[in-house]
C-alpha atoms as a PDB file:
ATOM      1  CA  UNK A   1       9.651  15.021  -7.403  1.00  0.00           C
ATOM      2  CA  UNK A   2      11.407  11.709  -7.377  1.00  0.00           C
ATOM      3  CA  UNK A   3      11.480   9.719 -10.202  1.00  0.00           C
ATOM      4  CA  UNK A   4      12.864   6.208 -11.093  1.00  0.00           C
ATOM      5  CA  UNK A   5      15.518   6.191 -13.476  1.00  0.00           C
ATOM      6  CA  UNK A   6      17.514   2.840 -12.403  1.00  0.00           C
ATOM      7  CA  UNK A   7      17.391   0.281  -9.458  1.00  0.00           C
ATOM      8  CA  UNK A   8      20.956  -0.548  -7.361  1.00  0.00           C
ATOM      9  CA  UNK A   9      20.756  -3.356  -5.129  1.00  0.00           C
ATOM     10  CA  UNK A  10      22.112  -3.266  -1.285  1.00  0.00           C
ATOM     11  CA  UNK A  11      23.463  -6.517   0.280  1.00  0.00           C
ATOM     12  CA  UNK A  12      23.568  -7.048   3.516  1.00  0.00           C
ATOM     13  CA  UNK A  13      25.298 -10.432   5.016  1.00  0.00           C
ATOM     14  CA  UNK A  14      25.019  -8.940   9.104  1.00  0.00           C
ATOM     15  CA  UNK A  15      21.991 -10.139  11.145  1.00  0.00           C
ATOM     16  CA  UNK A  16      22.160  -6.373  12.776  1.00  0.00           C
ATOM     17  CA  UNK A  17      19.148  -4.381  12.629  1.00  0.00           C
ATOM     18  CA  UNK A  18      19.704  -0.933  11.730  1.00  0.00           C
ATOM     19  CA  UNK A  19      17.561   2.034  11.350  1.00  0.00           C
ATOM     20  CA  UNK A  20      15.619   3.210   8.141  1.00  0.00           C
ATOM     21  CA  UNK A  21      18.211   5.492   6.590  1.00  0.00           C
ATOM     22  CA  UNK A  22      16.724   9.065   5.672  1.00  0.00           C
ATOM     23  CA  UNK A  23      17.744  10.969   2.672  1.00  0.00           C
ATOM     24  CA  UNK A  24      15.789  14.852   1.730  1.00  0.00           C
ATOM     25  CA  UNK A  25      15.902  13.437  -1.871  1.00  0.00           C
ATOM     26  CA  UNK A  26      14.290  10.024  -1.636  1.00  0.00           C
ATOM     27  CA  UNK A  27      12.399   9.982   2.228  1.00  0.00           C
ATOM     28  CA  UNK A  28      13.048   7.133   3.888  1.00  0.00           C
ATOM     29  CA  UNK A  29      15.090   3.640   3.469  1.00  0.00           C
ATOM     30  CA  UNK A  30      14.809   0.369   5.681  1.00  0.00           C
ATOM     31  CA  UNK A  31      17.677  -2.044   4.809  1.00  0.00           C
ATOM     32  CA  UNK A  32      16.832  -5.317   4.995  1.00  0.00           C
ATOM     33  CA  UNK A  33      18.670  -7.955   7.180  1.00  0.00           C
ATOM     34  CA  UNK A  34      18.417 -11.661   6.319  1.00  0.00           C
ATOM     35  CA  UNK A  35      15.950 -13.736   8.076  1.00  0.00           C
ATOM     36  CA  UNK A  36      17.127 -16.943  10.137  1.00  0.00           C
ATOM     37  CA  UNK A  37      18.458 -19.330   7.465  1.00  0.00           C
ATOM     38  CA  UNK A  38      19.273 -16.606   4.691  1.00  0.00           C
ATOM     39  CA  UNK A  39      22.751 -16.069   3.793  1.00  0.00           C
ATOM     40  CA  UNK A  40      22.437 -12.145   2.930  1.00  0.00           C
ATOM     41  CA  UNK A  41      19.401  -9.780   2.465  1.00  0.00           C
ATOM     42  CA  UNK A  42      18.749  -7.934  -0.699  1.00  0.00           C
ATOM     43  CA  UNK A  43      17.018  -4.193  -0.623  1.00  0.00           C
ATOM     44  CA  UNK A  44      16.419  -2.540  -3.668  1.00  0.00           C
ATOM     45  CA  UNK A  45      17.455   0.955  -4.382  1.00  0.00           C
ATOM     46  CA  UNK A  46      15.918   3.224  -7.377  1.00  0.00           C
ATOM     47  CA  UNK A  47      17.417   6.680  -8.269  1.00  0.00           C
ATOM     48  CA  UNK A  48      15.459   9.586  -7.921  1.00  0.00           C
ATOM     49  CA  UNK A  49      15.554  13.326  -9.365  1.00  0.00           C
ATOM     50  CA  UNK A  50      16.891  15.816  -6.745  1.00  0.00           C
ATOM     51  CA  UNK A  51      16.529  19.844  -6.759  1.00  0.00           C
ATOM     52  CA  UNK A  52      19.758  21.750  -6.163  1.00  0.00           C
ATOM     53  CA  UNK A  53      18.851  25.465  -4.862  1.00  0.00           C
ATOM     54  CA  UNK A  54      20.585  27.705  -6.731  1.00  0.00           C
ATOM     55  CA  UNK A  55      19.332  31.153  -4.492  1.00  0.00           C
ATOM     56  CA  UNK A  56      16.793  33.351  -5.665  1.00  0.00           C
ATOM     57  CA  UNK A  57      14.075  31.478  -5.893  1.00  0.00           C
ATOM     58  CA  UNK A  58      15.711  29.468  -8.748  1.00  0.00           C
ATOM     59  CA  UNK A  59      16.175  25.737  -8.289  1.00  0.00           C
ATOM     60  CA  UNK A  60      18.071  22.965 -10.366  1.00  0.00           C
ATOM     61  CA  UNK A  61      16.589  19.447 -11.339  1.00  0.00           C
ATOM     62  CA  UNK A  62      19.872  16.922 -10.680  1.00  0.00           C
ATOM     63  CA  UNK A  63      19.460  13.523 -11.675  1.00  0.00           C
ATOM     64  CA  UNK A  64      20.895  11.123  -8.704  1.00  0.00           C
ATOM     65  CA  UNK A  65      21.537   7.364  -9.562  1.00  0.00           C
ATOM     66  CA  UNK A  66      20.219   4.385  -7.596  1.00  0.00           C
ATOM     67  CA  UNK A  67      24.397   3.258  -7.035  1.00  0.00           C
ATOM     68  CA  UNK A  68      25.108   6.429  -5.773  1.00  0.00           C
ATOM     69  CA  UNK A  69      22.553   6.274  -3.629  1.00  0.00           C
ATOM     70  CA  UNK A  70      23.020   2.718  -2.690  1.00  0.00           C
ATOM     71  CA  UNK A  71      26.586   3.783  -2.057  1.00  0.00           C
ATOM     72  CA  UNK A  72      25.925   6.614   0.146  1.00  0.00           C
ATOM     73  CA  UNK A  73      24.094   4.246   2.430  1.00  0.00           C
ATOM     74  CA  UNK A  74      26.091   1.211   2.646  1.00  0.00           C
ATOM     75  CA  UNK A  75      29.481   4.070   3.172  1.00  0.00           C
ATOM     76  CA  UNK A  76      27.095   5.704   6.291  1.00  0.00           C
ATOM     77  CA  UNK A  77      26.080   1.622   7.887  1.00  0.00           C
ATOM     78  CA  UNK A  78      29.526   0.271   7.529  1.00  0.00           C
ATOM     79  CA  UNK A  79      31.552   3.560   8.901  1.00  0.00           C
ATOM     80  CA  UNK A  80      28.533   3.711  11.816  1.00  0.00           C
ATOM     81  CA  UNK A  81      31.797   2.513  14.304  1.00  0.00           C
ATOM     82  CA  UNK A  82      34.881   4.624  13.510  1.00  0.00           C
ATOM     83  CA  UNK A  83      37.322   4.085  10.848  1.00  0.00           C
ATOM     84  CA  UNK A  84      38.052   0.790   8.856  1.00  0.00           C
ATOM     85  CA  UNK A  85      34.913  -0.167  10.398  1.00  0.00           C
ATOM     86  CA  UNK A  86      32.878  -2.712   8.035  1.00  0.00           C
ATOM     87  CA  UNK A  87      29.153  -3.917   9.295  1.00  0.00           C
ATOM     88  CA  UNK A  88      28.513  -6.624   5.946  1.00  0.00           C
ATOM     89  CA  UNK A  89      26.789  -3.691   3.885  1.00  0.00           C
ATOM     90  CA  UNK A  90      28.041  -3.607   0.465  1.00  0.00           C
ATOM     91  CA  UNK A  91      26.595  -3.266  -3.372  1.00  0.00           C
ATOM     92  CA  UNK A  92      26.188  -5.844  -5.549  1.00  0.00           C
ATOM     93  CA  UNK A  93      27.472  -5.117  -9.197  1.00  0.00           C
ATOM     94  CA  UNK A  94      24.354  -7.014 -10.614  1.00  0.00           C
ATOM     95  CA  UNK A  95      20.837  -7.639  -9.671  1.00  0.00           C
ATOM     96  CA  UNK A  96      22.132 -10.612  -7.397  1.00  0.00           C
ATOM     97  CA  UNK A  97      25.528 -10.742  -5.175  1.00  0.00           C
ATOM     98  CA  UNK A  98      27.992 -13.452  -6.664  1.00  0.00           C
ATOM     99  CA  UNK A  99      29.973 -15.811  -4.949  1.00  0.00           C
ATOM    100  CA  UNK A 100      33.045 -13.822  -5.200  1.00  0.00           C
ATOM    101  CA  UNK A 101      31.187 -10.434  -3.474  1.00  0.00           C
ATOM    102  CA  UNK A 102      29.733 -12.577  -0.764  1.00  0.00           C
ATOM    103  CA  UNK A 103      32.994 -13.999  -0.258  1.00  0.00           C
ATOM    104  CA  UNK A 104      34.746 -10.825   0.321  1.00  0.00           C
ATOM    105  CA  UNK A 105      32.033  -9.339   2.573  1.00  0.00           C
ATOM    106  CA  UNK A 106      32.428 -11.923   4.405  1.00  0.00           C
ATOM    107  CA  UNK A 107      36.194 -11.896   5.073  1.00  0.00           C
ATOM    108  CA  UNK A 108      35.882  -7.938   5.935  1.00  0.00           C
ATOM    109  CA  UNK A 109      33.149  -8.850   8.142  1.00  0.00           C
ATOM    110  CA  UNK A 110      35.194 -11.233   9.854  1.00  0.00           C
ATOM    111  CA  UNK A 111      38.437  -9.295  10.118  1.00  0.00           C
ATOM    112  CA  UNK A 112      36.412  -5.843  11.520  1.00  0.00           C
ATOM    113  CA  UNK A 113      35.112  -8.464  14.453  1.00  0.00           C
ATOM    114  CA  UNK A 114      38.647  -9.989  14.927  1.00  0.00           C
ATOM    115  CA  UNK A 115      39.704  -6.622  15.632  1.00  0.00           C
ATOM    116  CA  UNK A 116      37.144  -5.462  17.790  1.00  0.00           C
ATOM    117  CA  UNK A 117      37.428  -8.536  20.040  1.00  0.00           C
ATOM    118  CA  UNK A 118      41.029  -8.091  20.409  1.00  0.00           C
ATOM    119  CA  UNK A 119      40.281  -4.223  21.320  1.00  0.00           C
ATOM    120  CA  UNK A 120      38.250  -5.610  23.733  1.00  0.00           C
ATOM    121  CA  UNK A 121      40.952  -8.331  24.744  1.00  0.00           C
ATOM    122  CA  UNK A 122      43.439  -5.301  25.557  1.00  0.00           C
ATOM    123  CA  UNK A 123      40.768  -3.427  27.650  1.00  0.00           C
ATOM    124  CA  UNK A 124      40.464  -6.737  30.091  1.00  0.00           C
ATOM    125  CA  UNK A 125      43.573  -7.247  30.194  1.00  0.00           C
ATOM    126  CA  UNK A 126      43.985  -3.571  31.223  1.00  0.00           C
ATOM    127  CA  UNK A 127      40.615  -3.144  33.639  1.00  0.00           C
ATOM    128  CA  UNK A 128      39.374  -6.581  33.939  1.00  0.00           C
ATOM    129  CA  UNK A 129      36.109  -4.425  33.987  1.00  0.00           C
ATOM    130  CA  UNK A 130      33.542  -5.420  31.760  1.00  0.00           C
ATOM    131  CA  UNK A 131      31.365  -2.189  31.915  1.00  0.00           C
ATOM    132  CA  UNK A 132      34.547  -1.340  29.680  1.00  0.00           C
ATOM    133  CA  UNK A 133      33.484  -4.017  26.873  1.00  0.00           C
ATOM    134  CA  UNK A 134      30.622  -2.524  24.615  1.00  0.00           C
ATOM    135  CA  UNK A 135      28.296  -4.192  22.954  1.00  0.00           C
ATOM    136  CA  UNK A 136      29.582  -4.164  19.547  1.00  0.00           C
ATOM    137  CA  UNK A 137      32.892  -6.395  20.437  1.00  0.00           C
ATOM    138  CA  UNK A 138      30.222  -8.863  22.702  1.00  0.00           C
ATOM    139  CA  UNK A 139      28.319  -8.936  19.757  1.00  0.00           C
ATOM    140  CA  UNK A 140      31.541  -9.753  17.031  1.00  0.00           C
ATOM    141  CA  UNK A 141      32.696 -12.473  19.428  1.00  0.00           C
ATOM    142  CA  UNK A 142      29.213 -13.956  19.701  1.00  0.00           C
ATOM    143  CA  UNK A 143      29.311 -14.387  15.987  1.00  0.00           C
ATOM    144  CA  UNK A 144      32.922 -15.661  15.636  1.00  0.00           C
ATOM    145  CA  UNK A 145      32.132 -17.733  18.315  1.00  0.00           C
ATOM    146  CA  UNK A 146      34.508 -17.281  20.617  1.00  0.00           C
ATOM    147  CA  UNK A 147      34.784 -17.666  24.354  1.00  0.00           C
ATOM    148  CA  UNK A 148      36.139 -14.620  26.155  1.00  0.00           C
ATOM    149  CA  UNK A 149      35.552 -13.515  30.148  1.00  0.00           C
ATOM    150  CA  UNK A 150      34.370 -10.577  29.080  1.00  0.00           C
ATOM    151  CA  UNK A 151      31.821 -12.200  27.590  1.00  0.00           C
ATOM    152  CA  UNK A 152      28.399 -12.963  29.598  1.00  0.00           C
ATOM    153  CA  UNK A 153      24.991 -12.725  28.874  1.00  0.00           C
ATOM    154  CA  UNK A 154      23.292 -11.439  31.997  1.00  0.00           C
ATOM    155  CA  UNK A 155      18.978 -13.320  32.437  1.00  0.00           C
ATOM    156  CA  UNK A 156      16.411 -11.733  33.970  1.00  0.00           C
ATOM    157  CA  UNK A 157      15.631 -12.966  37.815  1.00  0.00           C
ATOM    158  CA  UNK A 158      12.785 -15.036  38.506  1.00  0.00           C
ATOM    159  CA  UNK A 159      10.280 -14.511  41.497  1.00  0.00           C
ATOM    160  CA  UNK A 160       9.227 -16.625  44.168  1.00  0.00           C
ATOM    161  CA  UNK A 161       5.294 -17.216  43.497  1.00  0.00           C
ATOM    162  CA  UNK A 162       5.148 -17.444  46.914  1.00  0.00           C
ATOM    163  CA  UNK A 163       6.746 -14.240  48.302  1.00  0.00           C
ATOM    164  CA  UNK A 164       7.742 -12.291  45.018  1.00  0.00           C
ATOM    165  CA  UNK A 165      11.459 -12.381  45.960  1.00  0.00           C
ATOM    166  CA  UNK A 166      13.789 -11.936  42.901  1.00  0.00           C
ATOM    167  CA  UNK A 167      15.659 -15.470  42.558  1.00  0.00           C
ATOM    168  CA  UNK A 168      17.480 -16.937  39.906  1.00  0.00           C
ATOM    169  CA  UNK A 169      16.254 -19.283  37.209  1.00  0.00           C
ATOM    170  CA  UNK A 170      16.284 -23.164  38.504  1.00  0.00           C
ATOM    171  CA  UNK A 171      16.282 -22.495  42.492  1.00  0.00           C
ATOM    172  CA  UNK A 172      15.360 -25.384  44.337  1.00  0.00           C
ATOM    173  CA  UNK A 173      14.161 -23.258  47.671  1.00  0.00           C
ATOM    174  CA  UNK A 174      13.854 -19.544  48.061  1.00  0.00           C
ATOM    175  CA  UNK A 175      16.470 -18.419  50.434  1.00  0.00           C
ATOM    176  CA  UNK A 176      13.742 -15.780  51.417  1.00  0.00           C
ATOM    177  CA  UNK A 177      10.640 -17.361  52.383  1.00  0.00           C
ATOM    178  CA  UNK A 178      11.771 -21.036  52.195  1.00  0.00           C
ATOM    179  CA  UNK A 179       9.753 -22.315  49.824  1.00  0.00           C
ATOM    180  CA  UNK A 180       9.793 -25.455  47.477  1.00  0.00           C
ATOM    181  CA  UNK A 181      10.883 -24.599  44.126  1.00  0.00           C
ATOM    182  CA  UNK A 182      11.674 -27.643  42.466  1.00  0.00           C
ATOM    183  CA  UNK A 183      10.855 -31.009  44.805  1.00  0.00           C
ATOM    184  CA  UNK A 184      13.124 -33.007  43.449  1.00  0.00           C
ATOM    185  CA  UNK A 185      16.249 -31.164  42.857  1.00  0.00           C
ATOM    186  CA  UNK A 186      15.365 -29.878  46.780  1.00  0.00           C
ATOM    187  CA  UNK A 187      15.335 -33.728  47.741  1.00  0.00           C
ATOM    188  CA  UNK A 188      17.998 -34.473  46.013  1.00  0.00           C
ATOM    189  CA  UNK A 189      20.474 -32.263  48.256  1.00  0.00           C
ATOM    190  CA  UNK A 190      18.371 -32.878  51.516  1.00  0.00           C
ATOM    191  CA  UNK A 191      16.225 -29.706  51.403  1.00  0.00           C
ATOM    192  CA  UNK A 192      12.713 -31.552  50.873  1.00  0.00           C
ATOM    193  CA  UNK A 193      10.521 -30.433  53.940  1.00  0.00           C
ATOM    194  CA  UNK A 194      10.748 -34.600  55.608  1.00  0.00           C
ATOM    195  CA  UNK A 195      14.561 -34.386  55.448  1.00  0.00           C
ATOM    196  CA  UNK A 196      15.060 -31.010  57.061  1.00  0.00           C
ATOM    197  CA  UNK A 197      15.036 -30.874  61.216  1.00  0.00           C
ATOM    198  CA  UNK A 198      12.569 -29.258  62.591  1.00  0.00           C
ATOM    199  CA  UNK A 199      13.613 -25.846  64.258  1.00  0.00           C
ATOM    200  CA  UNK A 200      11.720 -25.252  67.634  1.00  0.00           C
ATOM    201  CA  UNK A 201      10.743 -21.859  68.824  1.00  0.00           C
ATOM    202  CA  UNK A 202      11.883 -20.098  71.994  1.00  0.00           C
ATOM    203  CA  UNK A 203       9.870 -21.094  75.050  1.00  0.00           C
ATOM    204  CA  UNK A 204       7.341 -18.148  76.229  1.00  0.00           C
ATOM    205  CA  UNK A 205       7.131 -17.843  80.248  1.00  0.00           C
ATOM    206  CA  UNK A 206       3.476 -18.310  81.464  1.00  0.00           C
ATOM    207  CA  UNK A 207       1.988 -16.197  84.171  1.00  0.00           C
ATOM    208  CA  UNK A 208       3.613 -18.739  86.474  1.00  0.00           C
ATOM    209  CA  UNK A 209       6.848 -18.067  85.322  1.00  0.00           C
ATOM    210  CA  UNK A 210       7.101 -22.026  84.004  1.00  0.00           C
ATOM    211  CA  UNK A 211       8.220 -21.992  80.585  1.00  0.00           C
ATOM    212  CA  UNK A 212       5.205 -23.589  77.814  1.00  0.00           C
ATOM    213  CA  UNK A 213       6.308 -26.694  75.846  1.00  0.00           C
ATOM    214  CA  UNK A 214       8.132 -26.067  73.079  1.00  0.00           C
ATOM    215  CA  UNK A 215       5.998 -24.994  69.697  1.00  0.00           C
ATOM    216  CA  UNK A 216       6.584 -27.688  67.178  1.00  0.00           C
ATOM    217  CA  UNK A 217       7.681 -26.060  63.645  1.00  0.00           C
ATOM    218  CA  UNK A 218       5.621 -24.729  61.124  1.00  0.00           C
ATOM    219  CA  UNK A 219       5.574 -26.464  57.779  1.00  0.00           C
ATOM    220  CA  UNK A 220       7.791 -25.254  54.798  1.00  0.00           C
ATOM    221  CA  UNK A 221       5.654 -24.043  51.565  1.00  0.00           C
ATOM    222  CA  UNK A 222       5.961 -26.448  49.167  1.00  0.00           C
ATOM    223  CA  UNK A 223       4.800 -25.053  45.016  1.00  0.00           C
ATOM    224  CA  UNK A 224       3.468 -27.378  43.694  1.00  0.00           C
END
């Protein structure tokens, strides 16, 4: 049976989103990450009373404290990506992080992501490949705001409401059914239906064997 004995406080200065972290003493833990405009994220951690099996059918009560716990957890988060690996996790030595605790998160924080973007700096350099780049050194030099080749952000395709092709985002004219996406960015390069020429369609021989006039062109869809 758990019981509280003391409260440890988890700090958390990364916008990541991790996983509720589950311990057969205490259940389950979700640690908090700040919301837009915090600085950090607190989460509160209480100790608990553990049983140790001794064999037998004989069990032992062990007390656990809420920093050991608290430490357990921020040691498993922050060593989630190999060794020296830091993810902003840390405890506070009082109920609130000072200036000097943020301050050092902070600077371990930023060093872990210097490192990873220069891991990933090597691996262009060597492959020029970015299915090489993972996700964790996109995501440290999106936050040290940095401008790599590496780095891209791939969007979603549109689709033509006309014939459901897969375009990109701000087409002026679907390449596919012809369409008018956007009038006046299609005017403005000449692709408005007045300012295109008319295509005419291949004469078709009558039972006379004269060739018909030819068909004048059919309109371009226009969205409106």
């Amino acid at each position: 049976m758990s019981t509280e004995s003391n409260t440890a406080v988890l700090v958390n200065i990364s916008t990541e989103k991790w996983p509720p972290r589950h311990r057969t003493y205490f259940g389950s833990l979700q640690v908090r990450s700040p919301e837009p405009g915090e600085p950090y994220a607190i989460t509160p951690v209480r100790g608990c009373t553990g049983v140790m099996d001794l064999g037998d059918k004989r069990a032992m009560p062990i007390q656990i404290s809420a920093r050991e716990i608290a430490e357990d957890i921020a040691r498993e988060i922050n060593s989630d990506s190999g060794e020296a690996s830091f993810h902003g996790v840390f405890v506070a030595a009082g109920p609130e992080p000072t200036e000097a605790e943020l301050a050092d998160a902070r600077r371990r924080l930023e060093e872990f992501q210097r490192r990873l973007v220069v891991a990933a700096d090597l691996e262009w350099e060597r492959t020029k490949n970015p299915m090489f780049i993972t996700d964790l050194e996109r995501r440290a030099a999106r936050q040290l705001g940095l401008e790599k080749p590496w780095l891209y952000d791939p969007k979603p395709l549109a689709e033509c409401p006309v014939c459901a092709e897969k375009i990109k985002h701000g087409v002026a004219v679907c390449r596919s059914c012809g369409a008018i996406l956007d009038r006046e960015k299609a005017a403005q390069y000449g692709l408005h239906p007045q300012a295109r020429p008319r295509r005419s369609v291949s004469a078709i021989q009558d039972g006379t064997g004269k060739p018909e006039q030819d068909a004048a062109k059919e309109p371009v869809a226009e969205v409106k």
